[in-house]
PDB file of N, CA and C in Angstrom:
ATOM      1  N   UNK A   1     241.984 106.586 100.019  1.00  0.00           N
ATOM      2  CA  UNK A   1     243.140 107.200  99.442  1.00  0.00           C
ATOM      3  C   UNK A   1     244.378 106.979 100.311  1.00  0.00           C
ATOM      4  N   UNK A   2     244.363 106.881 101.602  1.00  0.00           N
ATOM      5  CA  UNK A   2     245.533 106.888 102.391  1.00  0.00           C
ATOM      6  C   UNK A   2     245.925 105.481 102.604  1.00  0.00           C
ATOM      7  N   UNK A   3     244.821 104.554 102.482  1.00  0.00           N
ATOM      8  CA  UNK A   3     245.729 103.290 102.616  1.00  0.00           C
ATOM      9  C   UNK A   3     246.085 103.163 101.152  1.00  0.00           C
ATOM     10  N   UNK A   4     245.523 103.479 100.159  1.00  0.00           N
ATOM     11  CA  UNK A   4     246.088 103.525  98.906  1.00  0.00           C
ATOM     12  C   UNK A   4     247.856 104.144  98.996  1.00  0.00           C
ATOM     13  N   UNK A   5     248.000 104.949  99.183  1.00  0.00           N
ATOM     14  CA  UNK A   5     249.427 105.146  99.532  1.00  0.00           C
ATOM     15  C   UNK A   5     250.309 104.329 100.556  1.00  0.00           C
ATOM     16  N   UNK A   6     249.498 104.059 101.621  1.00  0.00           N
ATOM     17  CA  UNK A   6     250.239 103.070 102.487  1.00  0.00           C
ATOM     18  C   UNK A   6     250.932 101.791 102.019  1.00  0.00           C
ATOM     19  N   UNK A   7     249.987 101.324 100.843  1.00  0.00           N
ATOM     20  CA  UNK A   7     249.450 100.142 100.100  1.00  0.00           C
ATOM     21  C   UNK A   7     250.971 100.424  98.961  1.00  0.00           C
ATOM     22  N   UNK A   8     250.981 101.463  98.153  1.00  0.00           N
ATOM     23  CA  UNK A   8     251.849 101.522  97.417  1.00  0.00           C
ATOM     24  C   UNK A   8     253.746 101.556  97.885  1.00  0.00           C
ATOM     25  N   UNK A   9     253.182 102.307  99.203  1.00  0.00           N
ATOM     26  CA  UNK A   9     254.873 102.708  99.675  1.00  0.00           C
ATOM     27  C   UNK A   9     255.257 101.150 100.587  1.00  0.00           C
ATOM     28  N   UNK A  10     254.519 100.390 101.260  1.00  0.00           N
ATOM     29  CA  UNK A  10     254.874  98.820 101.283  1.00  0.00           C
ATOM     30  C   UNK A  10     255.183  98.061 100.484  1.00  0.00           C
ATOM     31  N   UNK A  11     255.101  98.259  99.033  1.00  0.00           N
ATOM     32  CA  UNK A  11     255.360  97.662  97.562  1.00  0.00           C
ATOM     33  C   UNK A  11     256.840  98.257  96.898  1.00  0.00           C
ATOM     34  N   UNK A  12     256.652  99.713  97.249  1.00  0.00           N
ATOM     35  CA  UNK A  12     257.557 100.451  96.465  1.00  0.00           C
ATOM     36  C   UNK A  12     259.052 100.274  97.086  1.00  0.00           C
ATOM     37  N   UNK A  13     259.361 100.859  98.295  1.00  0.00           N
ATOM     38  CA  UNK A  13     260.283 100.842  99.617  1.00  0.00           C
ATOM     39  C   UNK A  13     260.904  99.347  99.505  1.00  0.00           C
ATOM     40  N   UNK A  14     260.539  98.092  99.935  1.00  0.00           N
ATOM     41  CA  UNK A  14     260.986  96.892  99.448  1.00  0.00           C
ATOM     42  C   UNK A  14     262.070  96.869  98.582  1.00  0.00           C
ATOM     43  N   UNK A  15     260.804  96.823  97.063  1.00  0.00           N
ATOM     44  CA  UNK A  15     261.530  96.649  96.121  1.00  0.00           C
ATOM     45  C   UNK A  15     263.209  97.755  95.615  1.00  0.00           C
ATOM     46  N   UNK A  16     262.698  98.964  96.289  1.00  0.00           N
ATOM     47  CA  UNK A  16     264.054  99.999  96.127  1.00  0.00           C
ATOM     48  C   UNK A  16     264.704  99.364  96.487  1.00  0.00           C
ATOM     49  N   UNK A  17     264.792  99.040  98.315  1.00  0.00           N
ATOM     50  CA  UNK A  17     265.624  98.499  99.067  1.00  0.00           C
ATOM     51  C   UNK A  17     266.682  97.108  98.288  1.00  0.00           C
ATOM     52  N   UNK A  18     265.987  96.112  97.540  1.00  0.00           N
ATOM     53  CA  UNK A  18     266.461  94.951  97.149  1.00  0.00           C
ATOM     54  C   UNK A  18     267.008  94.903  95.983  1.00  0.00           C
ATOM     55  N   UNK A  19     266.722  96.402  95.074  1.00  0.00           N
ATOM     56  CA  UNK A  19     267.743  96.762  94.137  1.00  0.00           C
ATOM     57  C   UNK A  19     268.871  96.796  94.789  1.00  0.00           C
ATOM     58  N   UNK A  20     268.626  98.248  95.738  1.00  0.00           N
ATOM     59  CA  UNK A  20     270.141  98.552  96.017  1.00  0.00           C
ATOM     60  C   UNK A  20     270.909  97.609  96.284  1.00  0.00           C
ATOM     61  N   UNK A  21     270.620  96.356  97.349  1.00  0.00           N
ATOM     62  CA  UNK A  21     271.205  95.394  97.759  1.00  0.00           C
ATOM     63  C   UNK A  21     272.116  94.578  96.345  1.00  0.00           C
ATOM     64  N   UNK A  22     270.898  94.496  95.617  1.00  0.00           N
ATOM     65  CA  UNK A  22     271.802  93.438  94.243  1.00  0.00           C
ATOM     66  C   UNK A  22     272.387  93.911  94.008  1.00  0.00           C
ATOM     67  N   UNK A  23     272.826  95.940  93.444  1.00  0.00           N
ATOM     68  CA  UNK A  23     273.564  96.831  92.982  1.00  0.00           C
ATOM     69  C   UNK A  23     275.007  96.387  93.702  1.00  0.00           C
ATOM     70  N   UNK A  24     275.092  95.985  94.981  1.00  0.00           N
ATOM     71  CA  UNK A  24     276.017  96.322  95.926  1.00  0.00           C
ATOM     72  C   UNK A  24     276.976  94.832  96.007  1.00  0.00           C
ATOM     73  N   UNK A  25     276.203  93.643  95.913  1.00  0.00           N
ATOM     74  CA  UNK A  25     276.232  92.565  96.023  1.00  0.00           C
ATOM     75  C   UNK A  25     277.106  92.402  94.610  1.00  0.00           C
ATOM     76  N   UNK A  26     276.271  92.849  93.542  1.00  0.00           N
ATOM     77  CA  UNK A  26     276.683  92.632  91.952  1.00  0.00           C
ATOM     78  C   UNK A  26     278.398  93.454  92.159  1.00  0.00           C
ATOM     79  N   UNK A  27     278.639  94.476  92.813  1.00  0.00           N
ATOM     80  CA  UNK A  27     280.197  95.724  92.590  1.00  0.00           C
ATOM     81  C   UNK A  27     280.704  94.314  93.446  1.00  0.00           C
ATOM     82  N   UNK A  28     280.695  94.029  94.527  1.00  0.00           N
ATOM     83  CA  UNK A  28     281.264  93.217  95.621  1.00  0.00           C
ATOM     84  C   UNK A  28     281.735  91.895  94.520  1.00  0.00           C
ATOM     85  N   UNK A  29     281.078  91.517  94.228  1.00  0.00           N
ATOM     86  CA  UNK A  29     281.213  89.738  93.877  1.00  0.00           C
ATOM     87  C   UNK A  29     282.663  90.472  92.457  1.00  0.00           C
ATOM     88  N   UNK A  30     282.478  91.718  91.809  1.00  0.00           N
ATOM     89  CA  UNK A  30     282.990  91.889  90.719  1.00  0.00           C
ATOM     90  C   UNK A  30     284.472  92.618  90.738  1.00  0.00           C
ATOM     91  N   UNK A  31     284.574  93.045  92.372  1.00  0.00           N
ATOM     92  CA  UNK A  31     285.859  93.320  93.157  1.00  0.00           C
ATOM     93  C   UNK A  31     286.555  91.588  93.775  1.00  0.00           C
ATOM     94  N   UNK A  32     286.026  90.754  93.840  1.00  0.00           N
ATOM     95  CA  UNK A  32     286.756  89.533  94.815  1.00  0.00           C
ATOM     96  C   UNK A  32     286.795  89.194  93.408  1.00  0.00           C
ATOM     97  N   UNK A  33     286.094  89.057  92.343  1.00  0.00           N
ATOM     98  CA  UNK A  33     286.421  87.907  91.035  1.00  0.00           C
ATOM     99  C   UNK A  33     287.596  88.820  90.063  1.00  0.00           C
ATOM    100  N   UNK A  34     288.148  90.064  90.350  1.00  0.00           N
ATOM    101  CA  UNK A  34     288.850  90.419  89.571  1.00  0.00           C
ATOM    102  C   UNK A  34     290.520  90.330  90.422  1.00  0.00           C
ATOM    103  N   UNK A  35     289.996  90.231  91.903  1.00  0.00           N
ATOM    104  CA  UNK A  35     291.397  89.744  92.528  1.00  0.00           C
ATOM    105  C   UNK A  35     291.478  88.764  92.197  1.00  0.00           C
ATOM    106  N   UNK A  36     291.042  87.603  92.729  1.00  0.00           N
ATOM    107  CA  UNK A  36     291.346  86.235  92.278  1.00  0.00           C
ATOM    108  C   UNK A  36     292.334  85.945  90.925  1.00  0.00           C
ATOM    109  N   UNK A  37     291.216  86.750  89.938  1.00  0.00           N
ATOM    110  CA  UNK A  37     291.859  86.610  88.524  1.00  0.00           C
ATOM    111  C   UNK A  37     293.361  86.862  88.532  1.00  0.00           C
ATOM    112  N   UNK A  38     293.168  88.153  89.214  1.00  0.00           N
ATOM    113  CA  UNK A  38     294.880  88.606  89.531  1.00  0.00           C
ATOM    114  C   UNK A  38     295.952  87.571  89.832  1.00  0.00           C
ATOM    115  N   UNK A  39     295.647  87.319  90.956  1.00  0.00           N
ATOM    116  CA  UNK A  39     296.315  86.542  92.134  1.00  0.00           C
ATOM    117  C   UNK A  39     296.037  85.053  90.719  1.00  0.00           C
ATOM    118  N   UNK A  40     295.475  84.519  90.298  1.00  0.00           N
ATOM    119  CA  UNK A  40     295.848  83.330  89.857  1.00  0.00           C
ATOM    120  C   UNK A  40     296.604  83.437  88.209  1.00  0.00           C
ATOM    121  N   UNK A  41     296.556  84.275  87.462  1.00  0.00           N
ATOM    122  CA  UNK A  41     297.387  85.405  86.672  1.00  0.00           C
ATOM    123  C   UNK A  41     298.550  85.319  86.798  1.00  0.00           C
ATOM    124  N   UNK A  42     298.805  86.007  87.785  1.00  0.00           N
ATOM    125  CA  UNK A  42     300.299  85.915  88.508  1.00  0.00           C
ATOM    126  C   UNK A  42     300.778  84.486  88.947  1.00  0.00           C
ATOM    127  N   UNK A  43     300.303  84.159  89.766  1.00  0.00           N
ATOM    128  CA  UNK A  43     300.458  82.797  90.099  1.00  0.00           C
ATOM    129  C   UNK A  43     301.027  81.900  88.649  1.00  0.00           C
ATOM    130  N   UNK A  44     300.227  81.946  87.651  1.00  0.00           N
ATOM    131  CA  UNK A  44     300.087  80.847  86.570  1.00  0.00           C
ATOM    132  C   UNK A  44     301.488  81.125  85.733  1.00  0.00           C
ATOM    133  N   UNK A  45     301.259  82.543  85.379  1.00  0.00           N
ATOM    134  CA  UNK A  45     302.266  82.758  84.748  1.00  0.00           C
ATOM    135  C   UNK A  45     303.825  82.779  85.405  1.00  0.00           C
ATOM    136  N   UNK A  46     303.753  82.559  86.565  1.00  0.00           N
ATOM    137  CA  UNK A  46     305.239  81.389  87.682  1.00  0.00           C
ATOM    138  C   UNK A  46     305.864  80.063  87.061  1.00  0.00           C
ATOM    139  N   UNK A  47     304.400  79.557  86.758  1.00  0.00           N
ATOM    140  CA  UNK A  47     304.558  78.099  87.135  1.00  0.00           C
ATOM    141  C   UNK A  47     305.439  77.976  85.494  1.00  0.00           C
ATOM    142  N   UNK A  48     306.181  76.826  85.805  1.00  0.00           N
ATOM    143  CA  UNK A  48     306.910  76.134  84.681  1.00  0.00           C
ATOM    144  C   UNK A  48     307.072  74.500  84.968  1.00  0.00           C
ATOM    145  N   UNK A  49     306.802  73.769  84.115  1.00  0.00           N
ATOM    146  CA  UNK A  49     307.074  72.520  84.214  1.00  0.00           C
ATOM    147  C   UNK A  49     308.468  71.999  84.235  1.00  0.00           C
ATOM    148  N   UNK A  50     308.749  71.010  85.337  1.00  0.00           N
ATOM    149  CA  UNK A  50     310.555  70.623  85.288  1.00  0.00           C
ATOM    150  C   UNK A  50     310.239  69.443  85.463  1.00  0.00           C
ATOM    151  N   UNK A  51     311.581  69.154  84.099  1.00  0.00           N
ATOM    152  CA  UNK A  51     311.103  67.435  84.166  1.00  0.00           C
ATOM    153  C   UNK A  51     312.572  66.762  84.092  1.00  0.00           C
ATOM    154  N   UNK A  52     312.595  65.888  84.225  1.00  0.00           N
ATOM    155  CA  UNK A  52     314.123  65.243  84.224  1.00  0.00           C
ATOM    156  C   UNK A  52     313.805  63.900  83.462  1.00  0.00           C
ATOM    157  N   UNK A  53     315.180  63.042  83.300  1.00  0.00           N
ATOM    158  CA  UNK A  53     315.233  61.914  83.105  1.00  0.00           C
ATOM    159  C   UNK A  53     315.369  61.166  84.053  1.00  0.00           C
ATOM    160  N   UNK A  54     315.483  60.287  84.073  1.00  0.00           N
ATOM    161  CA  UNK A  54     315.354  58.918  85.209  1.00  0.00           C
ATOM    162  C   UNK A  54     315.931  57.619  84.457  1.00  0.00           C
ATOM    163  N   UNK A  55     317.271  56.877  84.967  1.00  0.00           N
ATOM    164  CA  UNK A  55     317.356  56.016  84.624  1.00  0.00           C
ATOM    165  C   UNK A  55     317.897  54.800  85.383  1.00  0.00           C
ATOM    166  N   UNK A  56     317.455  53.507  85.237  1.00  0.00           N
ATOM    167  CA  UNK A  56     317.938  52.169  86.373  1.00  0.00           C
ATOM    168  C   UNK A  56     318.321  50.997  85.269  1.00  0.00           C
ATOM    169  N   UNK A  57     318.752  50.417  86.299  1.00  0.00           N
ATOM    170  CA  UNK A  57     318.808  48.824  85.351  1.00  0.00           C
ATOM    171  C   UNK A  57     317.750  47.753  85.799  1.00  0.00           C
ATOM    172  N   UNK A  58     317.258  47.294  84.954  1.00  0.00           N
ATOM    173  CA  UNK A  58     316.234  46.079  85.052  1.00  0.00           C
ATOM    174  C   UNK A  58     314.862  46.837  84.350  1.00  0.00           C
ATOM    175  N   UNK A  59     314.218  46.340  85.144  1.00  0.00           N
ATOM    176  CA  UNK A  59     312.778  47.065  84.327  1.00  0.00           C
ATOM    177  C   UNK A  59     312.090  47.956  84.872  1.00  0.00           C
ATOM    178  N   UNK A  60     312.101  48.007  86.142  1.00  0.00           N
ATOM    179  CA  UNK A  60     311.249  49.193  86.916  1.00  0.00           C
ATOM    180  C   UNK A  60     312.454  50.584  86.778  1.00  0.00           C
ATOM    181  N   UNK A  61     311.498  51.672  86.710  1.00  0.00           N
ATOM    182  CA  UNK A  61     312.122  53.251  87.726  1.00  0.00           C
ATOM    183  C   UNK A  61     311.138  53.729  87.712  1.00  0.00           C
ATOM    184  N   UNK A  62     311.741  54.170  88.961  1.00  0.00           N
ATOM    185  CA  UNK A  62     310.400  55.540  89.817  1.00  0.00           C
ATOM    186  C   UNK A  62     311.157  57.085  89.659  1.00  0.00           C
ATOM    187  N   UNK A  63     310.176  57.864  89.723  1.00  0.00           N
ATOM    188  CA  UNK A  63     310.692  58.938  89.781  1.00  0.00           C
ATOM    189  C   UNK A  63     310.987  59.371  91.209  1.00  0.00           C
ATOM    190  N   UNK A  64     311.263  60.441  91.365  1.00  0.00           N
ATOM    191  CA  UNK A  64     311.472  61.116  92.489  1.00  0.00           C
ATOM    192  C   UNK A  64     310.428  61.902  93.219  1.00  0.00           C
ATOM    193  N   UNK A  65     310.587  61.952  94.444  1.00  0.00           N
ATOM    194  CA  UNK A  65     309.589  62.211  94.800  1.00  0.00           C
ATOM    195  C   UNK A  65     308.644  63.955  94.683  1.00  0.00           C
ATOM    196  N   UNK A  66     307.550  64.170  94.090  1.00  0.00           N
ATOM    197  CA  UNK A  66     306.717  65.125  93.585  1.00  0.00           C
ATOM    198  C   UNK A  66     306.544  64.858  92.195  1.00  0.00           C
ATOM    199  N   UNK A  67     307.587  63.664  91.498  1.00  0.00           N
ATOM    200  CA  UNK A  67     307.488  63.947  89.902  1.00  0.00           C
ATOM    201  C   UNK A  67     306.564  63.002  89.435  1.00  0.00           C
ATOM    202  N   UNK A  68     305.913  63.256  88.477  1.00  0.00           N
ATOM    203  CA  UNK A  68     305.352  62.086  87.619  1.00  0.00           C
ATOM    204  C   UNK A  68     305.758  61.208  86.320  1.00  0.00           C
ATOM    205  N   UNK A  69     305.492  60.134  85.763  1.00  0.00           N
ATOM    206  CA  UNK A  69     306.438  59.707  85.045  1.00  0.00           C
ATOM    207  C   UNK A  69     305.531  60.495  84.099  1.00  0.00           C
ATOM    208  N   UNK A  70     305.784  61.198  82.907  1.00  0.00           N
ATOM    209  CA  UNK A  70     304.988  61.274  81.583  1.00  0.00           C
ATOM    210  C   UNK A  70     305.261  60.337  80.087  1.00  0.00           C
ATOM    211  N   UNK A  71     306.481  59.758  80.364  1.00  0.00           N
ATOM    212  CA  UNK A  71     306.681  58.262  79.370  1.00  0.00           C
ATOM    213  C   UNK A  71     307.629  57.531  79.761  1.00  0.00           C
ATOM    214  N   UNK A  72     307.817  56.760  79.615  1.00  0.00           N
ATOM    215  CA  UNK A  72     308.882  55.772  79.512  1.00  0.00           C
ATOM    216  C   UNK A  72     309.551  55.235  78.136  1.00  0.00           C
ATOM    217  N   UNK A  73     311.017  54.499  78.693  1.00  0.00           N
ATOM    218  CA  UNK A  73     311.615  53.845  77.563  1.00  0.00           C
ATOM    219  C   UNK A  73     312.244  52.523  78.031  1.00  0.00           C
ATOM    220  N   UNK A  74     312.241  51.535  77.263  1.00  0.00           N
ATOM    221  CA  UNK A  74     313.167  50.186  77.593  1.00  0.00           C
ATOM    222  C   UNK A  74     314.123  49.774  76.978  1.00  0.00           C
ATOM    223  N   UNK A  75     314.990  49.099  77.312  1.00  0.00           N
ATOM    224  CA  UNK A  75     316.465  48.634  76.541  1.00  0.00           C
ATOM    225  C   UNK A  75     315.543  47.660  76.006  1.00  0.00           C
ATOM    226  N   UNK A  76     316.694  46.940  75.075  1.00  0.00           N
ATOM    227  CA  UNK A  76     316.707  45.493  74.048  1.00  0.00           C
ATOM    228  C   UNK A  76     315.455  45.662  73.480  1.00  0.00           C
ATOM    229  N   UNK A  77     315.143  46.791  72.986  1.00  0.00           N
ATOM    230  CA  UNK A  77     313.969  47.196  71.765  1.00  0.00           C
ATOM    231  C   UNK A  77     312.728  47.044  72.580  1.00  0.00           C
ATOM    232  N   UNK A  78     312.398  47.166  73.340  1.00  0.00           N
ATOM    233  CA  UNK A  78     311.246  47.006  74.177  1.00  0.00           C
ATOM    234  C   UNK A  78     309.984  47.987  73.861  1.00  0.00           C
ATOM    235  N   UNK A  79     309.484  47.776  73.434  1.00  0.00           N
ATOM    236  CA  UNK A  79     307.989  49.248  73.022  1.00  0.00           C
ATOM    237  C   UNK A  79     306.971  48.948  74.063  1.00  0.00           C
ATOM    238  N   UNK A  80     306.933  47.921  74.828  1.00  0.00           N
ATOM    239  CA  UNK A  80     305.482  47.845  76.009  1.00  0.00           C
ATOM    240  C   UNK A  80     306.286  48.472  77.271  1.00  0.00           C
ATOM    241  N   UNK A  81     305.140  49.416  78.011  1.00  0.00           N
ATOM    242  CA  UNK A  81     305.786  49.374  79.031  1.00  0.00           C
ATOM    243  C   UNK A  81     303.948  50.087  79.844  1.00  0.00           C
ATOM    244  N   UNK A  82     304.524  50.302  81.080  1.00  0.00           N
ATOM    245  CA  UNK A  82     303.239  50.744  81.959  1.00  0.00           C
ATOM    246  C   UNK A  82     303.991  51.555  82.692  1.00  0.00           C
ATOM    247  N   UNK A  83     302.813  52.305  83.342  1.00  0.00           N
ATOM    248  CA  UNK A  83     303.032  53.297  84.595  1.00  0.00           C
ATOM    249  C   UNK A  83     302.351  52.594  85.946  1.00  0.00           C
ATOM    250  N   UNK A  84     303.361  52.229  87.101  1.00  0.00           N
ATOM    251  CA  UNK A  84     302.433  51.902  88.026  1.00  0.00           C
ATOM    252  C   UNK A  84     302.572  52.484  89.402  1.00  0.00           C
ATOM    253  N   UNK A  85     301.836  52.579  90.009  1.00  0.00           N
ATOM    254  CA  UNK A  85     301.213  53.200  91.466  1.00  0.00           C
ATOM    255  C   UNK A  85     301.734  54.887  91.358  1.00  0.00           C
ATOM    256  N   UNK A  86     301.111  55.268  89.934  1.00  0.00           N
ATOM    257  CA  UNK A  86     301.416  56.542  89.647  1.00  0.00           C
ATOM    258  C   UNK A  86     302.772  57.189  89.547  1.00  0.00           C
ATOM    259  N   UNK A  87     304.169  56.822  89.995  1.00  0.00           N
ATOM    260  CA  UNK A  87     305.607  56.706  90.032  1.00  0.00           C
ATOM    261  C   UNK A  87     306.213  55.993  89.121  1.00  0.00           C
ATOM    262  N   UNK A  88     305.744  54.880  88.791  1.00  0.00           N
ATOM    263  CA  UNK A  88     306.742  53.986  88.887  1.00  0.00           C
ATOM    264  C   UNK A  88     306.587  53.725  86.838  1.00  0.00           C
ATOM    265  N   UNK A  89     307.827  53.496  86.161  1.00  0.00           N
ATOM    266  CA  UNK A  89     307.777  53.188  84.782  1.00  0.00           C
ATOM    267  C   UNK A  89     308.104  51.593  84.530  1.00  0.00           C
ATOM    268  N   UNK A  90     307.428  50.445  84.362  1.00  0.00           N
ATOM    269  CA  UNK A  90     308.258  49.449  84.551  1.00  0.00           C
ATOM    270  C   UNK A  90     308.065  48.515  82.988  1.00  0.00           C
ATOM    271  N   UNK A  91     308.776  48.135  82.778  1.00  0.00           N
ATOM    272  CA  UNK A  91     308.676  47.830  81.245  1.00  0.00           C
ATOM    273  C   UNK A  91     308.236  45.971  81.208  1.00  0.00           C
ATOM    274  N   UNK A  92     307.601  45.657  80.429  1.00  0.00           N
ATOM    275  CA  UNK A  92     307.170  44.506  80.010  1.00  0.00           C
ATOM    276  C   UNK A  92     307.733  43.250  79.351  1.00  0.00           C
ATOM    277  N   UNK A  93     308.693  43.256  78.916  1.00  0.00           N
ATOM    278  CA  UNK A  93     309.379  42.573  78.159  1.00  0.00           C
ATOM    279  C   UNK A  93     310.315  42.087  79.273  1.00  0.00           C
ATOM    280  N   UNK A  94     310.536  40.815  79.269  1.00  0.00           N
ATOM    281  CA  UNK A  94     311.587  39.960  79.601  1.00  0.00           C
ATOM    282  C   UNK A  94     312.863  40.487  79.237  1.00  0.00           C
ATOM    283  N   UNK A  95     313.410  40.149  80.429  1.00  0.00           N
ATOM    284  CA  UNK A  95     315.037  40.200  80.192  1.00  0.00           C
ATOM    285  C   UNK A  95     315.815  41.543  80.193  1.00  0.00           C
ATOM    286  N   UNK A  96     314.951  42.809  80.308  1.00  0.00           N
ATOM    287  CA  UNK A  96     315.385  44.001  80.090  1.00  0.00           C
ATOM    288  C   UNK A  96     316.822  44.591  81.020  1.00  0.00           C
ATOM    289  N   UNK A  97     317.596  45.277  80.087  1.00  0.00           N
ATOM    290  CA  UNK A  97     318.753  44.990  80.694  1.00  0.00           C
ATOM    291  C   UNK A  97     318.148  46.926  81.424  1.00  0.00           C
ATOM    292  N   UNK A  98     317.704  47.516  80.996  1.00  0.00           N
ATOM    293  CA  UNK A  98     317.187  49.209  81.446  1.00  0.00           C
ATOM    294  C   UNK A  98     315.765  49.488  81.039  1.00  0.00           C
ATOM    295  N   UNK A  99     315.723  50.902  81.970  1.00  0.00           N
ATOM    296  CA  UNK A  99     314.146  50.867  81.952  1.00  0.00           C
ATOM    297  C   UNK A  99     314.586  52.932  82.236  1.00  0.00           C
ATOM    298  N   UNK A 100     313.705  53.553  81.068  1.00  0.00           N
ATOM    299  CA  UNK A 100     313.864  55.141  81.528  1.00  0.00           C
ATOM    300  C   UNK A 100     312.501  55.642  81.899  1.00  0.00           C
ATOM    301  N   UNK A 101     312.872  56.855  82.590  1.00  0.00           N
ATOM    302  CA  UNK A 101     311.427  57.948  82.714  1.00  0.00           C
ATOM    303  C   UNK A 101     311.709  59.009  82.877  1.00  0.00           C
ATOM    304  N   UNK A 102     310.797  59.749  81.986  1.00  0.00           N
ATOM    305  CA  UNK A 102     310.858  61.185  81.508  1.00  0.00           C
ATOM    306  C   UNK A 102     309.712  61.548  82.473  1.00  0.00           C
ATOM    307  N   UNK A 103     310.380  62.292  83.933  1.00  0.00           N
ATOM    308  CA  UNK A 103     309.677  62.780  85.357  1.00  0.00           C
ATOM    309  C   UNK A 103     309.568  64.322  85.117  1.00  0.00           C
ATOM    310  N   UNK A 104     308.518  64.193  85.852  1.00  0.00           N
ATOM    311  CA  UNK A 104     307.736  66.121  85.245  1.00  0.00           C
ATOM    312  C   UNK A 104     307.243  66.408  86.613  1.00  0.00           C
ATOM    313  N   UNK A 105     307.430  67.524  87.462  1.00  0.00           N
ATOM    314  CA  UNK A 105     306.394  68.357  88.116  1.00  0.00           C
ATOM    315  C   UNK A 105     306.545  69.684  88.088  1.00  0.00           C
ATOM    316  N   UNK A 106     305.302  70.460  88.593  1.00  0.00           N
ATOM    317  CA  UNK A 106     305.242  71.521  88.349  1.00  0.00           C
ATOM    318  C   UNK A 106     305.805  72.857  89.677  1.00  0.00           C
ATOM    319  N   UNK A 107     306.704  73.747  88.617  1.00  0.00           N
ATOM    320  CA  UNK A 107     307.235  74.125  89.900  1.00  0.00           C
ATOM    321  C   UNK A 107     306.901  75.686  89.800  1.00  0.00           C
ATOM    322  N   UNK A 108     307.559  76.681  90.442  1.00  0.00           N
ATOM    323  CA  UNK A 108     306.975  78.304  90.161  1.00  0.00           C
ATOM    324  C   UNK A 108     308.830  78.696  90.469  1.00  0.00           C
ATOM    325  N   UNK A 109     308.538  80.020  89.564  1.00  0.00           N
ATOM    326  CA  UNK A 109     309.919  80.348  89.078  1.00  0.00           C
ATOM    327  C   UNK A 109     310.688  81.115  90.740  1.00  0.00           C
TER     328      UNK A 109
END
């Protein structure tokens, strides 16, 4: 009978113990994930996108520095153009007398 109890309270004691722990672990993890939320909440609702134009003569423009191009445009009817080394808008067509870019980054108010 007595190791029968010994037997049970080595089984029982544990397992209490490793509730409480998850109980405590589970409030903890559900206090840091509701700051965060906060803090990036706030944060997000800052941010606004600012974008400008950009314009050169010939075929390349870059934006400025932090911006990205999000399109381009070319003189003398030009519809091809590329984005290169992530900056830069440079248009395809021969002879282009201009080259635009519509530059975007993200800023907080």
């Amino acid at each position: 009978m007595k190791a029968a109890v010994v037997l049970l309270l080595t089984l029982l004691v544990p397992a209490y113990h490793t509730e409480a722990q998850c109980i405590i672990d589970n409030v903890v993890d559900l206090k840091v994930q509701a700051a965060i939320s906060s803090i990036v909440s706030s944060t997000l609702g800052k941010a606004k996108l600012l974008c400008q134009d950009v314009l050169a003569r010939g075929a390349f423009v870059s934006c400025p520095a932090g911006s990205k191009p999000m399109g381009c445009a070319c003189g003398m009817g030009c519809g091809s153009w590329d984005i290169r080394s992530d900056s830069t808008c440079h248009c395809q067509c021969s002879g282009i007398d201009w080259t635009s870019a519509r530059c975007c980054k993200i800023g907080l108010e």
